[in-house]
PDB file of N, CA and C in Angstrom:
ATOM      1  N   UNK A   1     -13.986   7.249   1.617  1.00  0.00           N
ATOM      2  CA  UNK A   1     -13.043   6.220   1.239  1.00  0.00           C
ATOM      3  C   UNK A   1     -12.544   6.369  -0.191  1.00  0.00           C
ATOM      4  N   UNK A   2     -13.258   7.079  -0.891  1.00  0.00           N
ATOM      5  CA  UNK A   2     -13.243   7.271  -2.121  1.00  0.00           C
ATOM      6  C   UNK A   2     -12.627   8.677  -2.682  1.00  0.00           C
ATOM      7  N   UNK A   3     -11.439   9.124  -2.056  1.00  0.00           N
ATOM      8  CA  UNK A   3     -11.049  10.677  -2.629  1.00  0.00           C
ATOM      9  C   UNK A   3     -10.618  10.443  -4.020  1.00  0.00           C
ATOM     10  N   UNK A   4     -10.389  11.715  -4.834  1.00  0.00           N
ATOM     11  CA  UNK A   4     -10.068  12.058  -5.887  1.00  0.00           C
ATOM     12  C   UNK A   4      -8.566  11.396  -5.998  1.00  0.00           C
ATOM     13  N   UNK A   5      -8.124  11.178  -5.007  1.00  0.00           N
ATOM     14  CA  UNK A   5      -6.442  10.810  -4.936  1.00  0.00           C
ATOM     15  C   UNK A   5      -6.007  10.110  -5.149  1.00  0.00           C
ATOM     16  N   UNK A   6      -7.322   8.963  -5.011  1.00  0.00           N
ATOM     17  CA  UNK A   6      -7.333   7.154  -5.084  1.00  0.00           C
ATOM     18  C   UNK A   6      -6.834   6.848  -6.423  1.00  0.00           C
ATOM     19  N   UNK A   7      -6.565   6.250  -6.723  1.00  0.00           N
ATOM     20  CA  UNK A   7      -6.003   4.774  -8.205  1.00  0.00           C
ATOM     21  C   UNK A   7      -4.690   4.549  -8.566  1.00  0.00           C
ATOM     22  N   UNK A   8      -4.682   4.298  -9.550  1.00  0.00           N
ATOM     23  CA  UNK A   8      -3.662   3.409  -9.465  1.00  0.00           C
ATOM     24  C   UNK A   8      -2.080   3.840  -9.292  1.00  0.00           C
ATOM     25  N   UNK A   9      -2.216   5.064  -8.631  1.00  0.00           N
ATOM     26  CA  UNK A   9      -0.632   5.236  -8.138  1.00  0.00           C
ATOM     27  C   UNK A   9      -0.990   5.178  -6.253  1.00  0.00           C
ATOM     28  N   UNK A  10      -2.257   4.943  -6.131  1.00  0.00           N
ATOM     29  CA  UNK A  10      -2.044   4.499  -4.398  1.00  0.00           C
ATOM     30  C   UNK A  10      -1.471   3.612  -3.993  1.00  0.00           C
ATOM     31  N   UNK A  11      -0.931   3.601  -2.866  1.00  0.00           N
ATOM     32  CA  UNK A  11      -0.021   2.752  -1.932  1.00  0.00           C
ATOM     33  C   UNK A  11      -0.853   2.196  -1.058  1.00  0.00           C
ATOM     34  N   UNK A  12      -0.912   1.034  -0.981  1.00  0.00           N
ATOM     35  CA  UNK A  12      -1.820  -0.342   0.536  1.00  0.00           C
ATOM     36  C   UNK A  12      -0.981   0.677   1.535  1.00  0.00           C
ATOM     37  N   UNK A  13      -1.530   0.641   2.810  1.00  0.00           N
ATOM     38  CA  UNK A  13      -0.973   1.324   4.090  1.00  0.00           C
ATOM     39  C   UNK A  13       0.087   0.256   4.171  1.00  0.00           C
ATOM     40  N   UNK A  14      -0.517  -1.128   4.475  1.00  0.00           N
ATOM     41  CA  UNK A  14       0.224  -2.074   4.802  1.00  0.00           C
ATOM     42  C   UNK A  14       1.337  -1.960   4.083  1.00  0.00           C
ATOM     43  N   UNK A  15       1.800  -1.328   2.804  1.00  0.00           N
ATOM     44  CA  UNK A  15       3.051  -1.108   2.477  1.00  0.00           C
ATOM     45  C   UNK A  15       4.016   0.030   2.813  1.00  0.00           C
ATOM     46  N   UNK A  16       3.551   0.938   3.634  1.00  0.00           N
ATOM     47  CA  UNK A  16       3.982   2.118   3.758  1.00  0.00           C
ATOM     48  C   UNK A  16       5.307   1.778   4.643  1.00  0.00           C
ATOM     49  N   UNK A  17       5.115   1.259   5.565  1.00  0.00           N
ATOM     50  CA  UNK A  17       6.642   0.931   6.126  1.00  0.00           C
ATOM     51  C   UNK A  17       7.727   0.385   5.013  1.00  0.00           C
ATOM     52  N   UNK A  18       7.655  -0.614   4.544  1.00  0.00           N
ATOM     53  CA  UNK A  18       8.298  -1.136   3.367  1.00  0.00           C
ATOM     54  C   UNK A  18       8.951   0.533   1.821  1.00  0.00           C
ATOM     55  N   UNK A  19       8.043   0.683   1.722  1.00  0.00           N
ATOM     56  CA  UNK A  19       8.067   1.793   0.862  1.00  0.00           C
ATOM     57  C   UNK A  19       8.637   3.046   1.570  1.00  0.00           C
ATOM     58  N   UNK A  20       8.683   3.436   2.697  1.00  0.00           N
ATOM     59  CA  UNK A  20       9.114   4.146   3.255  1.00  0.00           C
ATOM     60  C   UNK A  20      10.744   3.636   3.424  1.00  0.00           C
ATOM     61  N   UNK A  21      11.058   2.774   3.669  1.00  0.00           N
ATOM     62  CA  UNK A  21      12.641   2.416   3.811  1.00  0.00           C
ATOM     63  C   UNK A  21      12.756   2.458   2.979  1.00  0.00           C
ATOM     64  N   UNK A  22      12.566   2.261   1.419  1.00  0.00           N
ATOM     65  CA  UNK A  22      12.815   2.091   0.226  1.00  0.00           C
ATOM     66  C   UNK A  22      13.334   3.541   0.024  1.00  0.00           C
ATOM     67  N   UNK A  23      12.045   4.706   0.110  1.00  0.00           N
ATOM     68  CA  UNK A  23      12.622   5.482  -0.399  1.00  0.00           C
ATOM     69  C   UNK A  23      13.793   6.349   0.423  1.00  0.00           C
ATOM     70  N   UNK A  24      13.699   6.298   1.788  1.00  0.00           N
ATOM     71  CA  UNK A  24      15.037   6.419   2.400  1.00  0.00           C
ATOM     72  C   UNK A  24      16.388   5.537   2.288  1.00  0.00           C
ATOM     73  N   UNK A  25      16.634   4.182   1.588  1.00  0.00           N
ATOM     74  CA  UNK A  25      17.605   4.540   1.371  1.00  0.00           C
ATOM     75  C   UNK A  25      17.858   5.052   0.077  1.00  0.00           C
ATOM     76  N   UNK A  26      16.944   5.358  -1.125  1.00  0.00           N
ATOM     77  CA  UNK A  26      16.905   5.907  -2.480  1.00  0.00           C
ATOM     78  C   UNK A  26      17.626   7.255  -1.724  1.00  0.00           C
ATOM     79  N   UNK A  27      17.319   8.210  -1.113  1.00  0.00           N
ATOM     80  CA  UNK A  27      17.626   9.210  -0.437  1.00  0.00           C
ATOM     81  C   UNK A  27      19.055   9.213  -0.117  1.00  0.00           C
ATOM     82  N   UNK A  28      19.579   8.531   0.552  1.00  0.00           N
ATOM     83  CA  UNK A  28      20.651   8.713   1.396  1.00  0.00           C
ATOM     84  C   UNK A  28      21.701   7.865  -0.096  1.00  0.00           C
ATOM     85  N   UNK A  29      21.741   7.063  -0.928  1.00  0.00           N
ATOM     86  CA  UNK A  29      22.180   7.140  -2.047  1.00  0.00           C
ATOM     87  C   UNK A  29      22.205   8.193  -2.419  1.00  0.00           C
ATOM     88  N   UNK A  30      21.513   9.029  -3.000  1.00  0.00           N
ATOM     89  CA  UNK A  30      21.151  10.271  -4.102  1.00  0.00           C
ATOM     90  C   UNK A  30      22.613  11.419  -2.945  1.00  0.00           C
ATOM     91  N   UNK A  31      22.379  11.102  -1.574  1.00  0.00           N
ATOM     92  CA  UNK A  31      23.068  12.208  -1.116  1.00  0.00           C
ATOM     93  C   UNK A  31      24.453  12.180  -0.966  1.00  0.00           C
ATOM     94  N   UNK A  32      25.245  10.599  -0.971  1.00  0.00           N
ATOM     95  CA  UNK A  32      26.208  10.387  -0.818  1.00  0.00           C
ATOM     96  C   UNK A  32      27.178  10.958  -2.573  1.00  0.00           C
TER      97      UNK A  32
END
């Protein structure tokens, strides 16, 4: 539970949908 990967730039799962649209539309901005 504890990888090297963990702190304070981890993401709650429970946000991953949320954060995931976020950065798709950051994406599709950047491309237009």
């Amino acid at each position: 539970d504890w990888a090297p990967s963990d702190g304070p730039n981890m993401a709650p799962l429970a946000d991953m949908a949320k954060m995931l649209k976020r950065l798709k539309e950051i994406d599709r901005l950047m491309k237009d």
